[in-house]
Protein backbone atom coordinates (compact mmCIF):
# COMPACT_ATOMS: atom_id res chain seq x y z
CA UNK A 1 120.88 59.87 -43.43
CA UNK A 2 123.09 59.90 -46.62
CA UNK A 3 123.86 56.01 -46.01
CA UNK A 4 120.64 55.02 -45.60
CA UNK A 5 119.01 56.81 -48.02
CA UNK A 6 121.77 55.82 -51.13
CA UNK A 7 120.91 52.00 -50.06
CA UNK A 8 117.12 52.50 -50.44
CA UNK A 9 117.90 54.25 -54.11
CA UNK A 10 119.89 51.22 -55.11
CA UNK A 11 117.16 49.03 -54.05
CA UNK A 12 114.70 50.69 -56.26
CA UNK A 13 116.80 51.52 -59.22
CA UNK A 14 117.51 47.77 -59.78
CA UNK A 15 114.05 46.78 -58.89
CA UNK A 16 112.17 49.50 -60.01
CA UNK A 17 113.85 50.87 -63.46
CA UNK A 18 111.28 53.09 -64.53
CA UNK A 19 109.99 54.33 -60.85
CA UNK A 20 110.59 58.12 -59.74
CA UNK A 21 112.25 58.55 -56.49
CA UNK A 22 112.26 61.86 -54.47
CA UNK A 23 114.33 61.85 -51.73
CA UNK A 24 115.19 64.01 -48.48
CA UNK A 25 118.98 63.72 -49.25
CA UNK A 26 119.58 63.41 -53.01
CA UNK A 27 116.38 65.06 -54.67
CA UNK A 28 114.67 63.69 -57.31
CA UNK A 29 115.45 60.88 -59.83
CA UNK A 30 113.05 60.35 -63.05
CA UNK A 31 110.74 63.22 -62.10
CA UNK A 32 107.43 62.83 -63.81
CA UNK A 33 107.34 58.91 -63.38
CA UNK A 34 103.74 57.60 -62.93
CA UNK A 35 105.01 55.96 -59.72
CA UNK A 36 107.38 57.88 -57.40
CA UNK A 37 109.25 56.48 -54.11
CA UNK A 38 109.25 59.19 -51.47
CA UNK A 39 112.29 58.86 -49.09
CA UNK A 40 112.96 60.21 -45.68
CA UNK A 41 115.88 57.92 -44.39
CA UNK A 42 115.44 59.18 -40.64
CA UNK A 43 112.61 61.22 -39.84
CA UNK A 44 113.51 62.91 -36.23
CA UNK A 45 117.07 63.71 -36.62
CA UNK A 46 117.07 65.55 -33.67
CA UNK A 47 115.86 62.82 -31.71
CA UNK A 48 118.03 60.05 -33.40
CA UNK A 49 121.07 62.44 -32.79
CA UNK A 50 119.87 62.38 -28.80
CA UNK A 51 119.66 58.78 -28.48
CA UNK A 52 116.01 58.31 -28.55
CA UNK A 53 113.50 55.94 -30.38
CA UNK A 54 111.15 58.82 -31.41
CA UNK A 55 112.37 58.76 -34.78
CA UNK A 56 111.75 56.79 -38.04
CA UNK A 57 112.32 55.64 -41.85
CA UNK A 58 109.54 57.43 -43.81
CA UNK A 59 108.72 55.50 -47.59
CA UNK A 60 105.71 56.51 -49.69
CA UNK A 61 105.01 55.41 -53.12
CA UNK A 62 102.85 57.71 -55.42
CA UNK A 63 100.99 56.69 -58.12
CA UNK A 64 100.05 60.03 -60.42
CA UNK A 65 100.61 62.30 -57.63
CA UNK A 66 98.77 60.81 -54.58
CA UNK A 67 100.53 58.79 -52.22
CA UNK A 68 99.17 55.06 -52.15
CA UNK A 69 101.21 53.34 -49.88
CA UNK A 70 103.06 54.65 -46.44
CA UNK A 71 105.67 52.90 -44.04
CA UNK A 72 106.57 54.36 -40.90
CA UNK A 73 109.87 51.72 -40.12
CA UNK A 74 111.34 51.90 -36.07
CA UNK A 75 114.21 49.41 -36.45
CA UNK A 76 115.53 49.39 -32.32
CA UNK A 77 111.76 48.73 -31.22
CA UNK A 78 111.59 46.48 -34.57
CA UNK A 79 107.68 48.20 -35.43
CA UNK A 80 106.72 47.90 -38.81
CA UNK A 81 103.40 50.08 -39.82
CA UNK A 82 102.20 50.06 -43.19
CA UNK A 83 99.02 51.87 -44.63
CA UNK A 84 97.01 51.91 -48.08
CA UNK A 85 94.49 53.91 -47.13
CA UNK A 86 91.47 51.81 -46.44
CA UNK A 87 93.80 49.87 -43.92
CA UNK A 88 96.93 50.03 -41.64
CA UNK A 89 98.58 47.40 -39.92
CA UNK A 90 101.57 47.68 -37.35
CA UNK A 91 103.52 44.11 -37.77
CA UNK A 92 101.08 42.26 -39.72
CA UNK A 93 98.44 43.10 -37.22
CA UNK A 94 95.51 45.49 -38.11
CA UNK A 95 96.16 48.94 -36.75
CA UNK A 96 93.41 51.14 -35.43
CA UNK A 97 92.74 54.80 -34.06
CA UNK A 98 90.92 55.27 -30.52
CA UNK A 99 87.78 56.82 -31.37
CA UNK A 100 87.72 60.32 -29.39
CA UNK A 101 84.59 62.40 -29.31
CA UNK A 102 85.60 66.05 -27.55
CA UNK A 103 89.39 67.49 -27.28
CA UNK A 104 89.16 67.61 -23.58
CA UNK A 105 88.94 63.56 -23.80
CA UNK A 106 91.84 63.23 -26.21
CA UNK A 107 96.01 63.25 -26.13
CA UNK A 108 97.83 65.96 -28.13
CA UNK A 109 101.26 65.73 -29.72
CA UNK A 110 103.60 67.72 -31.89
CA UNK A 111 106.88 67.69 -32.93
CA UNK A 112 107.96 71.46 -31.81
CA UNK A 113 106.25 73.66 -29.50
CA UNK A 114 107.63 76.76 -30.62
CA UNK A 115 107.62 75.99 -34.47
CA UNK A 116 103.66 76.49 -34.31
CA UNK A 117 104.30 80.22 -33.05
CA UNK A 118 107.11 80.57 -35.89
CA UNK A 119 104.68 79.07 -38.58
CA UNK A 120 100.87 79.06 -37.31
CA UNK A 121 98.46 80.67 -34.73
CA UNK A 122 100.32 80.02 -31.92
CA UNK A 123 98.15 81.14 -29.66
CA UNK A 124 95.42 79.37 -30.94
CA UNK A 125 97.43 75.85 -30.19
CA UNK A 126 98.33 76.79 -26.70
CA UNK A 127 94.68 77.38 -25.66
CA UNK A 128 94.37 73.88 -27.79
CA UNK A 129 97.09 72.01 -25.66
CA UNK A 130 95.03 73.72 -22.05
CA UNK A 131 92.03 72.31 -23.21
CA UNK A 132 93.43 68.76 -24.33
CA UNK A 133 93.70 65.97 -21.69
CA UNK A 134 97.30 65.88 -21.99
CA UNK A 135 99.76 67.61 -24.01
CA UNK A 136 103.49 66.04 -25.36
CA UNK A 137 106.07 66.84 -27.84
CA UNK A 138 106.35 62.97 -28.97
CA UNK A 139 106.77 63.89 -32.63
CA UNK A 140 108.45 63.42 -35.71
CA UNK A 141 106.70 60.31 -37.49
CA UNK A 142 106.26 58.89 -33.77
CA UNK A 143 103.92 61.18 -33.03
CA UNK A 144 101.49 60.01 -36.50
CA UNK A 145 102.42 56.41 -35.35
CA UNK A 146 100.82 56.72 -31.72
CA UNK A 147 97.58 58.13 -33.71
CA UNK A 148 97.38 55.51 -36.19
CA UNK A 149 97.53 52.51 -33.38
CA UNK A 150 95.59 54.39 -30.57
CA UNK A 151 97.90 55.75 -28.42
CA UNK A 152 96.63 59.78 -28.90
CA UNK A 153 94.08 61.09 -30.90
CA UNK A 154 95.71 64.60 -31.93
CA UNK A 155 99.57 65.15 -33.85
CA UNK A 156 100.18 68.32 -36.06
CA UNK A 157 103.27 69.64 -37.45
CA UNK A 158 103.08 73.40 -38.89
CA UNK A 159 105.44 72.68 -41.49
CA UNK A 160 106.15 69.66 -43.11
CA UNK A 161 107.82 68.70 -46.35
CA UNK A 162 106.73 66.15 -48.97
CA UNK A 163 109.13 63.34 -47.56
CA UNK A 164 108.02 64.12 -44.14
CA UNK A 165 104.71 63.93 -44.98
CA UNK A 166 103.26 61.45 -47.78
CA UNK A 167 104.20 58.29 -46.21
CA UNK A 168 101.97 59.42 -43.20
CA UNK A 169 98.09 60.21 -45.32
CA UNK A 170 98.26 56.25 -46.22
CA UNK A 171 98.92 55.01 -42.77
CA UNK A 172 96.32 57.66 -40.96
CA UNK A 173 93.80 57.31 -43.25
CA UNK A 174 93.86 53.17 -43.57
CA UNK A 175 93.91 53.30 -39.64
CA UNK A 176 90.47 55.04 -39.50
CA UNK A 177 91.88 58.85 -38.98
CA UNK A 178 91.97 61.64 -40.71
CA UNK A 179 94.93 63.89 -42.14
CA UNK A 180 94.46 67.09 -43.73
CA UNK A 181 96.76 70.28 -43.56
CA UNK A 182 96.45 72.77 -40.61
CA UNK A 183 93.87 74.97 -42.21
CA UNK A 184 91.57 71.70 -42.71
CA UNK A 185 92.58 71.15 -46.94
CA UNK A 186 94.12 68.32 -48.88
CA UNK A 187 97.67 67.38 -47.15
CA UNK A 188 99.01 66.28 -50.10
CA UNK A 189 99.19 69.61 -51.66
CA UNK A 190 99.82 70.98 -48.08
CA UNK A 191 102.82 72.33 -46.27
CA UNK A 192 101.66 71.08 -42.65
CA UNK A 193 99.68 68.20 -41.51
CA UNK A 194 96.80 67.62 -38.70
CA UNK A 195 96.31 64.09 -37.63
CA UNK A 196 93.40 63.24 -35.90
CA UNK A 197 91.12 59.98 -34.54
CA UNK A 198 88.00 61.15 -35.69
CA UNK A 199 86.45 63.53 -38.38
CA UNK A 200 83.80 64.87 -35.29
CA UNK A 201 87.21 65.49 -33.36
CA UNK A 202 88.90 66.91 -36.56
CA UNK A 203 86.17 69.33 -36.86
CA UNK A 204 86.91 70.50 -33.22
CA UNK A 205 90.98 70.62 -33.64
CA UNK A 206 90.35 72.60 -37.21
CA UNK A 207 88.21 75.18 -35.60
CA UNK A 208 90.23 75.59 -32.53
CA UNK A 209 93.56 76.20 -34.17
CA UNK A 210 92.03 78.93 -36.77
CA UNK A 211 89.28 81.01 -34.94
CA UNK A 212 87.89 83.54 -36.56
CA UNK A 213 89.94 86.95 -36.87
């Protein structure tokens, strides 16, 4: 983490002077900056750590606030996918969602089962997960990847910081989905995310994971 995330800050600094950079590891450098390099060196630590591919380099770069560029980087499967929000490609190839009209039709990920109960209705997602075609814990920034190039149609995360997070609005959103926090509002302002292929299905997922009290 610390390795890889000092190299990317060199990079920057000599190429970048006047850039921000907010990292995972090392906080922020020139805070305030009208562009800002968001760093997560390996997003899925627990999965890295296990020996498995479902895990990731996360870079954003924010102009004024919003994120305007994400890269979700796999280096042992060598996949590449970049977003700037009106388009996504995954190795110089355009990247797509798979259109899904009803919840029962679509595949659900998240990260952590158990860190919805500890941070959300977690009820709610349970009954979401029995109603969903299938249900898996591919997470982490794999889990946003699979949406973004059609392999499932639903990923959430009921907590997310900012470097887990910005890199991923640019590359759903240019792929066709939509990203928005848990309770349905801007992400970037959020503290959990909701990834889905469709708004129609987003509409669904929203209202199914905070019913009415």
């Amino acid at each position: 983490d610390r390795g890889a995330e000092e190299l990317m800050r060199n990079l920057l600094e000599r190429n970048y002077p006047n850039h921000g950079i907010l990292g995972e590891e090392y906080g922020a450098h020139n805070a305030g900056a009208e562009f800002t390099w968001v760093l997560d060196p390996i997003d899925g630590t627990k999965a890295f750590v296990t020996g498995t591919y479902l895990w990731g380099t996360l870079i954003a770069l924010m102009k004024n606030g919003r994120p305007v560029l994400g890269v979700i980087h796999q280096p042992i499967v060598h996949d590449l996918l970049v977003g700037v929000g009106d388009a996504a490609w995954l190795n110089d190839q355009p990247a797509h969602v798979q259109d899904c009209a009803r919840i029962e039709e679509a595949i659900l990920l998240t990260t952590d089962h158990w860190h919805v109960f500890d941070h959300q209705n977690g009820p709610a997602f349970e009954a979401l997960s029995r109603r969903a075609r299938r249900y898996n814990n591919w997470g982490d920034c794999h889990g946003y990847h699979l949406v973004a190039t059609g392999g499932a149609q639903i990923m959430g995360d009921p907590i997310m910081n900012t470097w887990d997070l910005m890199a991923l609005i640019p590359i759903i959103e240019g792929a066709g989905g939509v990203i928005t926090d848990w309770q349905g509002n801007d992400p970037v302002t959020g503290t959990s995310s909701l990834a889905t292929s469709s708004p129609a299905l987003h509409a669904q997922v929203l209202a199914a994971l905070n019913p009415p009290r």
